[in-house]
C-alpha atoms as a PDB file:
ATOM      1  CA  UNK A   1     269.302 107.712-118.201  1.00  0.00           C
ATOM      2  CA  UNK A   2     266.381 105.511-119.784  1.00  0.00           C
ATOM      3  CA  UNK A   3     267.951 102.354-117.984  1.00  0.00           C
ATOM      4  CA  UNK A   4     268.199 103.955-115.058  1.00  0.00           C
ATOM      5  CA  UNK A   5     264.716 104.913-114.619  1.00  0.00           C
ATOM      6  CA  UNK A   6     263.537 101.270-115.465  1.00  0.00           C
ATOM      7  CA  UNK A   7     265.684  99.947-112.882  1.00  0.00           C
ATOM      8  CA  UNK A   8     263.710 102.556-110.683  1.00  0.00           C
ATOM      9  CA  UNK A   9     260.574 101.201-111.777  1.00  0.00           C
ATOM     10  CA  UNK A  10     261.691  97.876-110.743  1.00  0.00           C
ATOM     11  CA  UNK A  11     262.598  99.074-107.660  1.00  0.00           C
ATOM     12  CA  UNK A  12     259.334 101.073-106.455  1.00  0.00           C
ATOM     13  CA  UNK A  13     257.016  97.817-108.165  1.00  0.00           C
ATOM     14  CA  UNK A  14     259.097  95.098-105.868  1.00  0.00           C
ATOM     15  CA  UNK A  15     257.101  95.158-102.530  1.00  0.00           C
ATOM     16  CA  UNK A  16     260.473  92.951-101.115  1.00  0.00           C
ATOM     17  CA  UNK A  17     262.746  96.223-102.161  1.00  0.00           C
ATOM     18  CA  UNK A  18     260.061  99.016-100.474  1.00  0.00           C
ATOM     19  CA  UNK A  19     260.207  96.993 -97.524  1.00  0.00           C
ATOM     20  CA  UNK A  20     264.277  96.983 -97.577  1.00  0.00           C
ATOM     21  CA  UNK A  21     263.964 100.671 -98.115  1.00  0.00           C
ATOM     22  CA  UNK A  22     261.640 101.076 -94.923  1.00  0.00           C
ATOM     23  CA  UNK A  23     264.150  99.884 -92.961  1.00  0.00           C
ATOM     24  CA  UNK A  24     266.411 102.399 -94.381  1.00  0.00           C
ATOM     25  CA  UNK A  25     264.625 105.290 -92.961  1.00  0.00           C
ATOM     26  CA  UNK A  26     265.131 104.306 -89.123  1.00  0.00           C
ATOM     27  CA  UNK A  27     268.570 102.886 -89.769  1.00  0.00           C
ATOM     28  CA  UNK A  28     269.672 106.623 -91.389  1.00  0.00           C
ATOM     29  CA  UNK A  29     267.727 108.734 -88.857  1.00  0.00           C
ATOM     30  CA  UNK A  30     269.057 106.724 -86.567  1.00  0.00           C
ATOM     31  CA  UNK A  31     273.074 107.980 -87.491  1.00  0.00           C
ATOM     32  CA  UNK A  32     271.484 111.419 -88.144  1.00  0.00           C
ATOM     33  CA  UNK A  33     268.801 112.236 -85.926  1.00  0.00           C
ATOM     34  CA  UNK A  34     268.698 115.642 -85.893  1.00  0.00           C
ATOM     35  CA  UNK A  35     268.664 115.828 -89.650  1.00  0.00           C
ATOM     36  CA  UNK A  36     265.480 114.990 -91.465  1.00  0.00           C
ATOM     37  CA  UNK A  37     267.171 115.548 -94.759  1.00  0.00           C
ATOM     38  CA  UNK A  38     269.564 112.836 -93.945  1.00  0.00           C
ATOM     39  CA  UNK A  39     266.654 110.508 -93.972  1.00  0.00           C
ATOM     40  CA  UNK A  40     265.208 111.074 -97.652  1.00  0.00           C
ATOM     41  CA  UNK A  41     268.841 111.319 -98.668  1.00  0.00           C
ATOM     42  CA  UNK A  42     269.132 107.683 -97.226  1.00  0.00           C
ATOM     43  CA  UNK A  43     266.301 106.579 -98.870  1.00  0.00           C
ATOM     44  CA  UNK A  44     267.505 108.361-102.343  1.00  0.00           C
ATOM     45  CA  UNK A  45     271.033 106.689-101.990  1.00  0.00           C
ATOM     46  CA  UNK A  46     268.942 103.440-100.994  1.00  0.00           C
ATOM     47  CA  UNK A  47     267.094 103.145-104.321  1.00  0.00           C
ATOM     48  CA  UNK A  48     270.325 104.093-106.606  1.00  0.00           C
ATOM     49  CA  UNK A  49     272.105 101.572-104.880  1.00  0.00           C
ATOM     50  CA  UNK A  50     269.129  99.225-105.624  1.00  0.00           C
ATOM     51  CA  UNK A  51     268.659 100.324-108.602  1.00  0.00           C
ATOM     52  CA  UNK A  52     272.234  99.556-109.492  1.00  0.00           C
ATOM     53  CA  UNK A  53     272.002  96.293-107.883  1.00  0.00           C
ATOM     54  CA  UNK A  54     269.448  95.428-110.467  1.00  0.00           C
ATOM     55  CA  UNK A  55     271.584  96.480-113.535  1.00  0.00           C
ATOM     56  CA  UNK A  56     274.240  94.182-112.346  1.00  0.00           C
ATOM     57  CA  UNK A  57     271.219  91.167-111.812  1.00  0.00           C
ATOM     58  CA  UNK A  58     270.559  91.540-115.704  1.00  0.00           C
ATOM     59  CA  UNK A  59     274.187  92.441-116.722  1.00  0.00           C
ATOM     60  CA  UNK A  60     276.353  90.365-114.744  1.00  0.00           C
ATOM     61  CA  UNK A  61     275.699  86.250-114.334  1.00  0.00           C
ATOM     62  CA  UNK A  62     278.272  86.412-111.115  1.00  0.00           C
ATOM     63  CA  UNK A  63     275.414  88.547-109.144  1.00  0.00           C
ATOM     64  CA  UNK A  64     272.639  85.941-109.085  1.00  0.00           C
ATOM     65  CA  UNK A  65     272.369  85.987-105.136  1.00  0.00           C
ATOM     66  CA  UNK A  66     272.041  89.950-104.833  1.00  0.00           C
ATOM     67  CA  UNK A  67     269.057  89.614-102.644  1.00  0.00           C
ATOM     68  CA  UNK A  68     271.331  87.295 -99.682  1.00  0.00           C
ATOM     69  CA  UNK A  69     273.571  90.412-100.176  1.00  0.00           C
ATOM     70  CA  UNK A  70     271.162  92.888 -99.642  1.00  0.00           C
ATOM     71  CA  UNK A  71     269.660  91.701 -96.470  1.00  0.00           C
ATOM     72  CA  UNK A  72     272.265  90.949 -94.859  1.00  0.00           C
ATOM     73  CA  UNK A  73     273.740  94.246 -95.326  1.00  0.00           C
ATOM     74  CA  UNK A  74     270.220  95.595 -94.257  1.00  0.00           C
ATOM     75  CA  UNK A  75     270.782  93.616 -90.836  1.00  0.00           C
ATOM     76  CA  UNK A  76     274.256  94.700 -90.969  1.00  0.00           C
ATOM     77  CA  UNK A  77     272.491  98.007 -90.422  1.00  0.00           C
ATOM     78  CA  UNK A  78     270.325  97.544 -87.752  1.00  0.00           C
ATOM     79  CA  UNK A  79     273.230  95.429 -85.571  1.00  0.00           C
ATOM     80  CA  UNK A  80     275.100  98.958 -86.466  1.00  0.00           C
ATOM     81  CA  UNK A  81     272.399 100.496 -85.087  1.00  0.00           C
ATOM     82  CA  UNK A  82     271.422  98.687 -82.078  1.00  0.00           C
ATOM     83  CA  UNK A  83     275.009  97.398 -80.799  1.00  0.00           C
ATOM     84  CA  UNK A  84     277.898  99.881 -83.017  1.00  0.00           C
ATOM     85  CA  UNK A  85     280.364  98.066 -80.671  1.00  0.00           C
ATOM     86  CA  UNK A  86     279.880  94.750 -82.187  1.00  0.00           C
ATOM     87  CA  UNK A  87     279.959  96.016 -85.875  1.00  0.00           C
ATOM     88  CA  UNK A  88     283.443  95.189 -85.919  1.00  0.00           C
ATOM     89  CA  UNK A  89     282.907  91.426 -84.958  1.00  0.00           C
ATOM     90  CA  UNK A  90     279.749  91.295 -87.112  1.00  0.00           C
ATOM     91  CA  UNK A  91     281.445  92.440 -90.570  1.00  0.00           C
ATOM     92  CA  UNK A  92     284.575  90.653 -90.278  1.00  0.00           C
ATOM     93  CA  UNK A  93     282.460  87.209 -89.412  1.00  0.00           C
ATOM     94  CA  UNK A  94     279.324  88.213 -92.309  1.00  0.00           C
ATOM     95  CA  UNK A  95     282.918  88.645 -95.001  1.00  0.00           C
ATOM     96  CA  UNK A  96     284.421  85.174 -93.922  1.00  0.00           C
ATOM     97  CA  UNK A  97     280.882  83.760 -94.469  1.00  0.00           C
ATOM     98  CA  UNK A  98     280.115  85.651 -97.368  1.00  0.00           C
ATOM     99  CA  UNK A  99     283.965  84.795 -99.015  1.00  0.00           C
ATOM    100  CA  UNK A 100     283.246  80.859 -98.288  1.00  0.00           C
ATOM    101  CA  UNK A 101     280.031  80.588-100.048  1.00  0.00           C
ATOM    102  CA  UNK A 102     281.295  82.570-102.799  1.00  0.00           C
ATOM    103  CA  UNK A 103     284.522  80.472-102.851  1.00  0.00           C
ATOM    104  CA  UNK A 104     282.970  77.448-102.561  1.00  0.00           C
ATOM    105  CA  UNK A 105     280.252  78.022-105.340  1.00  0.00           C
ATOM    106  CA  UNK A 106     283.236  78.881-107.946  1.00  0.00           C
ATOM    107  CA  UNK A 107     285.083  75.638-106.870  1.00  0.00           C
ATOM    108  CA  UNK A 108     282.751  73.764-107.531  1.00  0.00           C
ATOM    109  CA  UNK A 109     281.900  75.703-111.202  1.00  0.00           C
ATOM    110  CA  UNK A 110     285.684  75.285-112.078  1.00  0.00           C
ATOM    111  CA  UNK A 111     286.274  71.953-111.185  1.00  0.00           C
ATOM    112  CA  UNK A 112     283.025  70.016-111.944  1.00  0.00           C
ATOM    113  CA  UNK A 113     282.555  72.547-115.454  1.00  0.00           C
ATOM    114  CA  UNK A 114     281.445  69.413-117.408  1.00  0.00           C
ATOM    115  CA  UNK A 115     278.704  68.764-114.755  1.00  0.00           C
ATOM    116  CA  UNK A 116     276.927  71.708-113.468  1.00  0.00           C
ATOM    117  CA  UNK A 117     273.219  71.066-111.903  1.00  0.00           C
ATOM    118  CA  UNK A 118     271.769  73.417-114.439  1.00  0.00           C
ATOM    119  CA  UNK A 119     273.094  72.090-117.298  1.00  0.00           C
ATOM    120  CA  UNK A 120     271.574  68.591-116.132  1.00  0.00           C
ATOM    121  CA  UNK A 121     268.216  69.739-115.121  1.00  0.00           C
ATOM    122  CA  UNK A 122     268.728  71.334-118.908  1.00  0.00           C
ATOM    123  CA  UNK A 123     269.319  67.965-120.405  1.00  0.00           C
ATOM    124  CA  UNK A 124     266.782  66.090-118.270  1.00  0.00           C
ATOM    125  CA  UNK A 125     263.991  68.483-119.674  1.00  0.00           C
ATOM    126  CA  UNK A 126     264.876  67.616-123.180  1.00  0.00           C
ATOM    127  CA  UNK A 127     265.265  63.916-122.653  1.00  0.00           C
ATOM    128  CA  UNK A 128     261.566  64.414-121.262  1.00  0.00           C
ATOM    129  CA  UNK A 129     260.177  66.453-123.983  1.00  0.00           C
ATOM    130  CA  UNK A 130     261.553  63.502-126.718  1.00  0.00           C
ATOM    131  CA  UNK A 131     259.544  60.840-124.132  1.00  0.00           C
ATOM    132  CA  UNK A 132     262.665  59.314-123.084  1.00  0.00           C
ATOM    133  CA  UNK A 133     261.605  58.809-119.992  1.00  0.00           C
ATOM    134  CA  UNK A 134     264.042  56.496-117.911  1.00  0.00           C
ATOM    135  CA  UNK A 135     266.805  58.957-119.801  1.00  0.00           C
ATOM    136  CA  UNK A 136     264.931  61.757-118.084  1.00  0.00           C
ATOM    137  CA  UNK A 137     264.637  60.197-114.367  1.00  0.00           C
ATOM    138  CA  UNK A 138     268.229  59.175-114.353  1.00  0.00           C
ATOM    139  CA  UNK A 139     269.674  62.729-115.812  1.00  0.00           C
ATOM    140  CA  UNK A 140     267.306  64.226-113.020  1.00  0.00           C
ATOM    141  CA  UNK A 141     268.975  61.717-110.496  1.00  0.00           C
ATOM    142  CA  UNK A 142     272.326  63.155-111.238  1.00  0.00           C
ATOM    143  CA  UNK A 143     271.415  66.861-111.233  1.00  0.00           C
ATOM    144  CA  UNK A 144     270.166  66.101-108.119  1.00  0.00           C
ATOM    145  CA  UNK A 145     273.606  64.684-106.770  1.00  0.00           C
ATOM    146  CA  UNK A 146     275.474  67.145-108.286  1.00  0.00           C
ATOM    147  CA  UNK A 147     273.516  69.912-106.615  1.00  0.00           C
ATOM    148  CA  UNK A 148     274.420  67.874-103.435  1.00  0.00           C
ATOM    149  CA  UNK A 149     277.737  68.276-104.500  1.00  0.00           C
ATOM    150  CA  UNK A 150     277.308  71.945-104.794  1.00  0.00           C
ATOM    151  CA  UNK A 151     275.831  72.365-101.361  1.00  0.00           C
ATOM    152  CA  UNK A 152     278.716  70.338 -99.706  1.00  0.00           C
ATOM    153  CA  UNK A 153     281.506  72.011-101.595  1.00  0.00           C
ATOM    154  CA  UNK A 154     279.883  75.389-100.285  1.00  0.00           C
ATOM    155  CA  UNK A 155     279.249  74.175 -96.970  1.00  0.00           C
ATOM    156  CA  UNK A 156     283.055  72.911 -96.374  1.00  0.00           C
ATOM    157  CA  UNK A 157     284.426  75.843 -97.964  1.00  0.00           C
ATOM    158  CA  UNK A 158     282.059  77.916 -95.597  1.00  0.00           C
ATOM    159  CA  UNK A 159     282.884  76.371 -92.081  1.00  0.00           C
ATOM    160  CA  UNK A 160     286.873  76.054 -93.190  1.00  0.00           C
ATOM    161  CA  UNK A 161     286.627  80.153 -93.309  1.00  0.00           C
ATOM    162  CA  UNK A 162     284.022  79.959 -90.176  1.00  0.00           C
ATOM    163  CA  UNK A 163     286.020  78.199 -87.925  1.00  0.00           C
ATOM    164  CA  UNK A 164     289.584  78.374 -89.132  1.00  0.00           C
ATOM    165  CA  UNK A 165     291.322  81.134 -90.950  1.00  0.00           C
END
């Protein structure tokens, strides 16, 4: 119960949360208008599912891009509640999306384990705290290229979902 209530805390202090959970409010009265309790209970399940969304951020390494997540199931909600025809098209397009960055980020994690951008920025940092400079420029250069290699990985496994399966 303690860790709960800090992730609350969290929640209510991060002015990029209370703005997520203003949108809430017209999103849930919108799919119960006649029901004003409906509304605070969307804003109460809002900040427990926040709230659990920051446990996993400190808990899990795999949920590093929880805030992508959240707003774009945020706009998921107001596309529900502007056009409900088109959720269908909108969720099963977000999930191919979603699946190829996710995809593509562990492809690259498992293949290229030995050489992961963090690791080099890591080593370039040291190099440059021992004054090693041209050590630190060049292990900089590759972190850089293997980021590259990151972002194309992710992009081809996103626009192989995208377009094709």
């Amino acid at each position: 119960m303690k860790t709960l209530l800090k992730y609350l805390t969290l929640v209510v202090a991060n002015p990029f949360l209370l703005l997520a959970g203003a949108l809430a409010v017209p999103i849930t009265w919108a799919a119960f208008p006649d029901a004003l309790p409906a509304v605070a209970l969307g804003v109460f399940v809002w900040t427990i599912i926040v709230a659990v969304g920051y446990w996993c951020v400190s808990h899990i390494d795999q949920m590093r891009a929880w805030p992508w997540l959240l707003s774009g199931v945020v706009f998921a909600g107001i596309v529900a509640w502007l056009a409900p025809h088109q959720i269908g098209v909108l969720v099963w397009s977000l999930s191919k999306l979603g699946l190829g960055a996710y995809l593509g980020y562990w492809i690259d994690r498992s293949v290229f384990h030995y050489a992961r951008p963090g690791m080099l920025f890591d080593i370039a940092n040291s190099l440059a705290r021992q004054d090693q400079t041209q050590g630190a420029q060049a292990m900089r250069h590759q972190a850089s290229l293997a980021t590259l290699r990151r972002v194309g990985i992710m992009a081809a496994a996103i626009l192989a979902l995208g377009l094709g399966v």
